[in-house]
N, C-alpha and C. Protein backbone atom coordinates (compact mmCIF):
# COMPACT_ATOMS: atom_id res chain seq x y z
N UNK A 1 24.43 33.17 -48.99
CA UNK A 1 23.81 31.86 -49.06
C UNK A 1 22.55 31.98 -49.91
N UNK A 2 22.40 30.57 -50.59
CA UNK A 2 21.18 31.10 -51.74
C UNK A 2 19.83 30.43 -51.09
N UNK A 3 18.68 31.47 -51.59
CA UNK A 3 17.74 31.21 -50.61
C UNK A 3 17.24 29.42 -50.61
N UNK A 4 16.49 29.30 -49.74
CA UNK A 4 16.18 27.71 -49.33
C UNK A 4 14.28 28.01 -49.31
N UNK A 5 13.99 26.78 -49.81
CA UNK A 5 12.21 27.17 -50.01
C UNK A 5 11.93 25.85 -48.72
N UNK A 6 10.90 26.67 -47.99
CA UNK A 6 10.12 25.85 -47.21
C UNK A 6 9.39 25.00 -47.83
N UNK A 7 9.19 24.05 -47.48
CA UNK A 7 8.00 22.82 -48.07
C UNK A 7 6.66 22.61 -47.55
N UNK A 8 6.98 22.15 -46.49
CA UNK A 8 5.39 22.11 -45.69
C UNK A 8 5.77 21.97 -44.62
N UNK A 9 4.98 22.07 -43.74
CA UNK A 9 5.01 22.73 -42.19
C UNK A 9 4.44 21.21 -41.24
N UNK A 10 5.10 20.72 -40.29
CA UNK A 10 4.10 20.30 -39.44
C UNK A 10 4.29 20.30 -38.40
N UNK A 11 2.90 20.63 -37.47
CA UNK A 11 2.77 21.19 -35.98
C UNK A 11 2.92 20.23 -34.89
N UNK A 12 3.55 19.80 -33.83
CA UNK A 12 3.63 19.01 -32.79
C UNK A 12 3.06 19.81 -30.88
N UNK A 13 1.88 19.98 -30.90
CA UNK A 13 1.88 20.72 -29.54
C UNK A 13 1.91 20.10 -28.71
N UNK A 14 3.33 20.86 -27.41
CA UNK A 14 3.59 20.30 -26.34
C UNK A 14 2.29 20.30 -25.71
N UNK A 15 2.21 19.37 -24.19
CA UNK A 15 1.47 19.62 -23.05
C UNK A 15 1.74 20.34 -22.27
N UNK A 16 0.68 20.87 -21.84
CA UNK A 16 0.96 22.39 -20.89
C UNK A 16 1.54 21.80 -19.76
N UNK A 17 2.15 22.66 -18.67
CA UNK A 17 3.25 22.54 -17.61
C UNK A 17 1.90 22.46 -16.39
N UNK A 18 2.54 21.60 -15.81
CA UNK A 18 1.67 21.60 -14.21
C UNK A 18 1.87 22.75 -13.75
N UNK A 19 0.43 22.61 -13.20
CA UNK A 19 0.08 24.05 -12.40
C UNK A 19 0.55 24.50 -10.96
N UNK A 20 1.56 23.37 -10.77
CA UNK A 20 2.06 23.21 -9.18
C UNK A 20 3.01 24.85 -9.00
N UNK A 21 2.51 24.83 -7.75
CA UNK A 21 3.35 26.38 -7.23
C UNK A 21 4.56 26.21 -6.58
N UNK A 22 5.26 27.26 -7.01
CA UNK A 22 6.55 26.93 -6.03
C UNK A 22 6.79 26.86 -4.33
N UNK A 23 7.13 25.87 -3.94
CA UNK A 23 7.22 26.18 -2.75
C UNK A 23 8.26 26.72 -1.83
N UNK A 24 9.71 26.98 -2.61
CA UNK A 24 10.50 27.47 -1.72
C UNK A 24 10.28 28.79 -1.23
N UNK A 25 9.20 29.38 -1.15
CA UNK A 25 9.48 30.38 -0.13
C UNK A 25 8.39 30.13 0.87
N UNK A 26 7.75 28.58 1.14
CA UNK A 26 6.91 28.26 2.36
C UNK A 26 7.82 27.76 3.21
N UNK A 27 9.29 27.14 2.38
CA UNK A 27 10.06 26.39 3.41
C UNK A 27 11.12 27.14 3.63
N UNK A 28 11.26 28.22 3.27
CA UNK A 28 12.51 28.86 3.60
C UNK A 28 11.72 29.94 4.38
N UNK A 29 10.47 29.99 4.84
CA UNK A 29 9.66 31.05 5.43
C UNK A 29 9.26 30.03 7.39
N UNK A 30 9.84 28.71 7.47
CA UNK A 30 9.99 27.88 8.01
C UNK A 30 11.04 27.48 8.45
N UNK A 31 12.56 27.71 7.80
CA UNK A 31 13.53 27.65 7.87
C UNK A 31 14.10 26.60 7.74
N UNK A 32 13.46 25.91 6.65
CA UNK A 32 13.74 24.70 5.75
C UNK A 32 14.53 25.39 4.01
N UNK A 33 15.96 25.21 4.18
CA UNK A 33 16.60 25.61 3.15
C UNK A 33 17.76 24.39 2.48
N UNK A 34 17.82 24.99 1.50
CA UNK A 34 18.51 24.25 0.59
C UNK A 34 19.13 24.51 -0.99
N UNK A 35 19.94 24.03 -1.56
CA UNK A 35 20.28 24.84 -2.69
C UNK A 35 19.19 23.97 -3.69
N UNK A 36 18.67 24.69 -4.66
CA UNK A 36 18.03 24.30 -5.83
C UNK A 36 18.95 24.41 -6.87
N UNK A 37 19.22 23.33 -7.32
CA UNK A 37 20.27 23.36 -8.82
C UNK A 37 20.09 23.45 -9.70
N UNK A 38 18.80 23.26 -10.10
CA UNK A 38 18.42 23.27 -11.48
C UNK A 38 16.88 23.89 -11.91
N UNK A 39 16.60 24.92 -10.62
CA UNK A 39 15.74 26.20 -10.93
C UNK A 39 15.79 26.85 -12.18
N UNK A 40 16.70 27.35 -13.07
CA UNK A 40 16.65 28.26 -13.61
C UNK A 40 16.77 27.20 -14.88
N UNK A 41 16.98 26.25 -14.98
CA UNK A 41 16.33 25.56 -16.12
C UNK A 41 15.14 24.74 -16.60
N UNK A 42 14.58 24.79 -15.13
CA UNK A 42 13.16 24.42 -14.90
C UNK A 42 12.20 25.53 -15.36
N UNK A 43 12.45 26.44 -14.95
CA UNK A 43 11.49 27.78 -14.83
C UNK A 43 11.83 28.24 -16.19
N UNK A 44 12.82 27.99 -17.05
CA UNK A 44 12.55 28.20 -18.39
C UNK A 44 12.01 27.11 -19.13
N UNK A 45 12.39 25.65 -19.14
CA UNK A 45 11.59 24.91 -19.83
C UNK A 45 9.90 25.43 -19.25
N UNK A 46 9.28 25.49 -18.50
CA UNK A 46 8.38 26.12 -17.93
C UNK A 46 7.60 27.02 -18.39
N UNK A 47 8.46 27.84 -18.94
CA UNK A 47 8.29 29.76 -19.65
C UNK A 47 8.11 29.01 -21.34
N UNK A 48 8.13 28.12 -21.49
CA UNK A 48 8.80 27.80 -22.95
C UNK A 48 7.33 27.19 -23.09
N UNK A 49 7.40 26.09 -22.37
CA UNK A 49 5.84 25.19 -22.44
C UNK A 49 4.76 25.77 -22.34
N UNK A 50 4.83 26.92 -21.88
CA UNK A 50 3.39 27.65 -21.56
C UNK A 50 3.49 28.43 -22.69
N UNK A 51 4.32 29.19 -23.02
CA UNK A 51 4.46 30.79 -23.91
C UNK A 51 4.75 30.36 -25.31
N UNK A 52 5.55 28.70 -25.89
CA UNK A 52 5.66 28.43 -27.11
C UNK A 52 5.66 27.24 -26.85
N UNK A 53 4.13 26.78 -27.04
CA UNK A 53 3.18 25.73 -26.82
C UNK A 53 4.12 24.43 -28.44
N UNK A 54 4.24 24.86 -29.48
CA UNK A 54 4.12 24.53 -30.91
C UNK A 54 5.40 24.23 -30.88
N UNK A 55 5.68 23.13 -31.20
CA UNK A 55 6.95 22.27 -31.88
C UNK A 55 6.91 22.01 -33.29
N UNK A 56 7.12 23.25 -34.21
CA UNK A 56 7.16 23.32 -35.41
C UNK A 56 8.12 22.40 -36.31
N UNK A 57 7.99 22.05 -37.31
CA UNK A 57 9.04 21.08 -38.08
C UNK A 57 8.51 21.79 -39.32
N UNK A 58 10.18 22.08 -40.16
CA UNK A 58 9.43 22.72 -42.03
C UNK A 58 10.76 22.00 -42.55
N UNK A 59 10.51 21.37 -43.67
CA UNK A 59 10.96 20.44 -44.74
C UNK A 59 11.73 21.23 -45.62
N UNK A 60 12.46 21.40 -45.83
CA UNK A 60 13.40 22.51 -46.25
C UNK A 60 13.63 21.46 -48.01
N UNK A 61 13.87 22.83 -49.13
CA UNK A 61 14.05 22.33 -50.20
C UNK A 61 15.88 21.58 -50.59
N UNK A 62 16.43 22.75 -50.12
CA UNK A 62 18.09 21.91 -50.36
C UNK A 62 19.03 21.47 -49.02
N UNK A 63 20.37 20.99 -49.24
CA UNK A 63 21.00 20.51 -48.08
C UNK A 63 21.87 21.87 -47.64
N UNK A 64 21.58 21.54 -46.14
CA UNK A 64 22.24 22.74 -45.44
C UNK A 64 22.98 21.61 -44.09
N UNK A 65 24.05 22.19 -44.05
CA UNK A 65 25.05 21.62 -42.86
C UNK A 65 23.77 21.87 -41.47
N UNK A 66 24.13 20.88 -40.73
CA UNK A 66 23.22 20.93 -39.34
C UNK A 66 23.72 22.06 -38.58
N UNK A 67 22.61 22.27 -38.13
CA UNK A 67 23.24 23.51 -36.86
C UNK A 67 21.82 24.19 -36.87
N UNK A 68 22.02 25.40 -35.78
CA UNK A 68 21.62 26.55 -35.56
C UNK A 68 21.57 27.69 -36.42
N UNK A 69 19.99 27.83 -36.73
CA UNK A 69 20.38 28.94 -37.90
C UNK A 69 19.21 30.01 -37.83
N UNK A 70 18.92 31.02 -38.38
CA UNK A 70 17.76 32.00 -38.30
C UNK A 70 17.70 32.18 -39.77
N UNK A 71 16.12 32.41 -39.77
CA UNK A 71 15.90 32.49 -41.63
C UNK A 71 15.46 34.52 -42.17
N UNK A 72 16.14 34.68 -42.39
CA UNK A 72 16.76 35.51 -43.13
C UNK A 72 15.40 36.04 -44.10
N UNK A 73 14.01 36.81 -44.01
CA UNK A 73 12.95 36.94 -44.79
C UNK A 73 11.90 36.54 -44.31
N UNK A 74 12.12 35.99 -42.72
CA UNK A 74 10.78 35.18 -42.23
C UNK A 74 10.11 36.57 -41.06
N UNK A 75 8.94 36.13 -40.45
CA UNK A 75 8.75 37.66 -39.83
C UNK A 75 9.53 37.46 -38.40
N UNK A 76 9.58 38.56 -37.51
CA UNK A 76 10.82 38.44 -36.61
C UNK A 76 9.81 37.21 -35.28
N UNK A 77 9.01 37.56 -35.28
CA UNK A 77 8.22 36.32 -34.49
C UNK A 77 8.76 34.80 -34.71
N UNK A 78 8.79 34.95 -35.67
CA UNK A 78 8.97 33.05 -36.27
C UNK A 78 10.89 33.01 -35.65
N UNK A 79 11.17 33.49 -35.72
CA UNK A 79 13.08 33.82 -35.63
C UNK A 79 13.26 34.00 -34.12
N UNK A 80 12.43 34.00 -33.19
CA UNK A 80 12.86 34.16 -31.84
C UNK A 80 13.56 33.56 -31.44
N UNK A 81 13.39 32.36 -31.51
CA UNK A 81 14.13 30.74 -30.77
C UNK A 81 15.26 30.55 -31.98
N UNK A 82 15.32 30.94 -32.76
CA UNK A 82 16.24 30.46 -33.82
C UNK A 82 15.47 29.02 -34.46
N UNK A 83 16.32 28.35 -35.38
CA UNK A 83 15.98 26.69 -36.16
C UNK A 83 16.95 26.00 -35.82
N UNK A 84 16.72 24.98 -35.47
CA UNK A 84 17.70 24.03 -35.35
C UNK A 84 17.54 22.91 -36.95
N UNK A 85 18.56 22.81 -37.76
CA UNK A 85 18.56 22.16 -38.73
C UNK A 85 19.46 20.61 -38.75
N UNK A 86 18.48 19.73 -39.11
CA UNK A 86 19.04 18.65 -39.00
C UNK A 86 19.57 17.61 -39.60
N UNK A 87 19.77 16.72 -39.79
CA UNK A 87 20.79 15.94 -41.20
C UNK A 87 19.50 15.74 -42.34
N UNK A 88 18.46 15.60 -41.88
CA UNK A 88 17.71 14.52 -42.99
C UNK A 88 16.96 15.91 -43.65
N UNK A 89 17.36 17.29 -43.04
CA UNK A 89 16.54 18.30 -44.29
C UNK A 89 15.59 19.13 -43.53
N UNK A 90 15.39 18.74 -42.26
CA UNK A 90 14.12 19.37 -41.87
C UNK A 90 14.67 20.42 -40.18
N UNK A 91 13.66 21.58 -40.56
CA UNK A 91 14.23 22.54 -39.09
C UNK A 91 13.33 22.75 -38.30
N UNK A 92 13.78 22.75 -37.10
CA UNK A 92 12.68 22.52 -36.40
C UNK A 92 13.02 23.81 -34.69
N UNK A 93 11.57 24.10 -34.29
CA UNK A 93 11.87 25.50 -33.36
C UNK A 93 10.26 25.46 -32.68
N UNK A 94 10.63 26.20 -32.07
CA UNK A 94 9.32 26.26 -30.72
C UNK A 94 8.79 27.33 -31.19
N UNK A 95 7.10 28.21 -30.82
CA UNK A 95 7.12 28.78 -31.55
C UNK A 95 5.48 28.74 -30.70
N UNK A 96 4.95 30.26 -30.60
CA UNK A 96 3.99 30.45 -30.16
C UNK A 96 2.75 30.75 -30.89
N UNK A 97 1.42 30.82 -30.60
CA UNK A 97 0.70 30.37 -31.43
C UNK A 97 0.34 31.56 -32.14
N UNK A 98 0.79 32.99 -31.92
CA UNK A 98 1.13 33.93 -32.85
C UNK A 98 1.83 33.58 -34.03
N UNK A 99 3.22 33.55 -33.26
CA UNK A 99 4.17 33.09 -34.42
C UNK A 99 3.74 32.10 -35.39
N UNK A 100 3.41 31.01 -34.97
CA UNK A 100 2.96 30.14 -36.03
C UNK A 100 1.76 30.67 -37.10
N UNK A 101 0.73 31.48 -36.73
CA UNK A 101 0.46 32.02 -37.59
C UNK A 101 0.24 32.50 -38.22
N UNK A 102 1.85 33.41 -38.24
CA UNK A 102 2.72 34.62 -38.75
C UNK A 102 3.12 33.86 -39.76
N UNK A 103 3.91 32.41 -39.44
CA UNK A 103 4.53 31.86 -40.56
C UNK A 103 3.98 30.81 -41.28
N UNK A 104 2.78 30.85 -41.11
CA UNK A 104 1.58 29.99 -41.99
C UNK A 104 1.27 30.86 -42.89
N UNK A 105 0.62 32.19 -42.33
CA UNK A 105 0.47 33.68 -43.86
C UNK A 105 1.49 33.53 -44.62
N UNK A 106 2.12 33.87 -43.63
CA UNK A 106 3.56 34.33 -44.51
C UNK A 106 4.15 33.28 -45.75
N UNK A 107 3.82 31.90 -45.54
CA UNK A 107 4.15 30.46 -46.49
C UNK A 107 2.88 30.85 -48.15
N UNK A 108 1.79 31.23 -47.34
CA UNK A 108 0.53 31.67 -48.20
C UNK A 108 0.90 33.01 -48.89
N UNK A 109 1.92 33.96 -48.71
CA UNK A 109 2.01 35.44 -49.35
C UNK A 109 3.08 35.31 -49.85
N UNK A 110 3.93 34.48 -49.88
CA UNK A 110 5.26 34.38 -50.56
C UNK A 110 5.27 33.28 -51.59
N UNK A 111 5.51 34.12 -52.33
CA UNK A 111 5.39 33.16 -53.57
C UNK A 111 6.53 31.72 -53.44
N UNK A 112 6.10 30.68 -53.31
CA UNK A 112 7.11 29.24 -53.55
C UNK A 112 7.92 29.79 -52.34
N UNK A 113 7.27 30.30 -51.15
CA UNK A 113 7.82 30.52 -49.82
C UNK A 113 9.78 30.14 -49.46
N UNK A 114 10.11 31.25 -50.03
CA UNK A 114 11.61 30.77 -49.63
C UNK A 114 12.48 31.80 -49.10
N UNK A 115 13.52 31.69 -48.45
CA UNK A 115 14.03 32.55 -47.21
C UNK A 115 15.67 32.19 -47.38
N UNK A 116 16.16 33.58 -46.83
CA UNK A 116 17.67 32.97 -46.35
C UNK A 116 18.31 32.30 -45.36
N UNK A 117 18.85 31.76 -44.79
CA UNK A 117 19.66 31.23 -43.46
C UNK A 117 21.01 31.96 -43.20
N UNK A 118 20.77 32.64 -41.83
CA UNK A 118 21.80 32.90 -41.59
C UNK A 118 22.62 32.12 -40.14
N UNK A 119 23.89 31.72 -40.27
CA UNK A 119 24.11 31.03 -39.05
C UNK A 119 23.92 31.32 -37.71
N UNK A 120 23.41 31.11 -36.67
CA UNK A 120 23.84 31.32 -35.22
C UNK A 120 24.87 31.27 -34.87
């Protein structure tokens, strides 16, 4: 695939996650139980909001089919979460405030900043 040049970058930061504590082990320490269904997608949106604060969006130079993709030349920080690429050109990924500016240098040291895609 022939490389694709980033354009410009822009930052969206989530709001941090309530500080509320878990309580199932006050009520199951009480003998108040129950199934939790959707723990383990809580506690990662959770892990996500706190640890990759940054809802990155980069404007990509040519058309690429939508999907899931990793860029191919970027540093391995920026590539954690993968890109999600979308119809109108632009990819977009979560991204901690390291990473982001790993791939802010990195736009500044690369000449006309451009990278490969490889699919997910």
């Amino acid at each position: 695939m022939e490389p694709i040049k980033l354009l410009d970058v822009s930052v969206k930061r989530q709001k941090a996650p309530s500080n509320w504590p878990d309580f199932n082990g006050f009520f199951m320490f009480f003998g108040v139980s129950g199934v939790d269904h959707n723990r383990e997608e809580r506690l990662e949106k959770r892990f996500k909001q706190r640890f990759y604060p940054n809802q990155v969006t980069v404007r990509l130079s040519g058309q690429v089919a939508p999907g899931p993709y990793s860029f191919k030349g970027l540093p391995e920080s920026v590539n954690y979460w993968g890109w999600i690429i979308h119809k109108d050109g632009t990819a977009t990924s979560d991204l901690s405030d390291e990473a982001l500016a790993d791939l802010r240098s990195w736009m500044q040291r690369v000449p006309r900043a451009s990278a490969s895609l490889i699919p997910l």
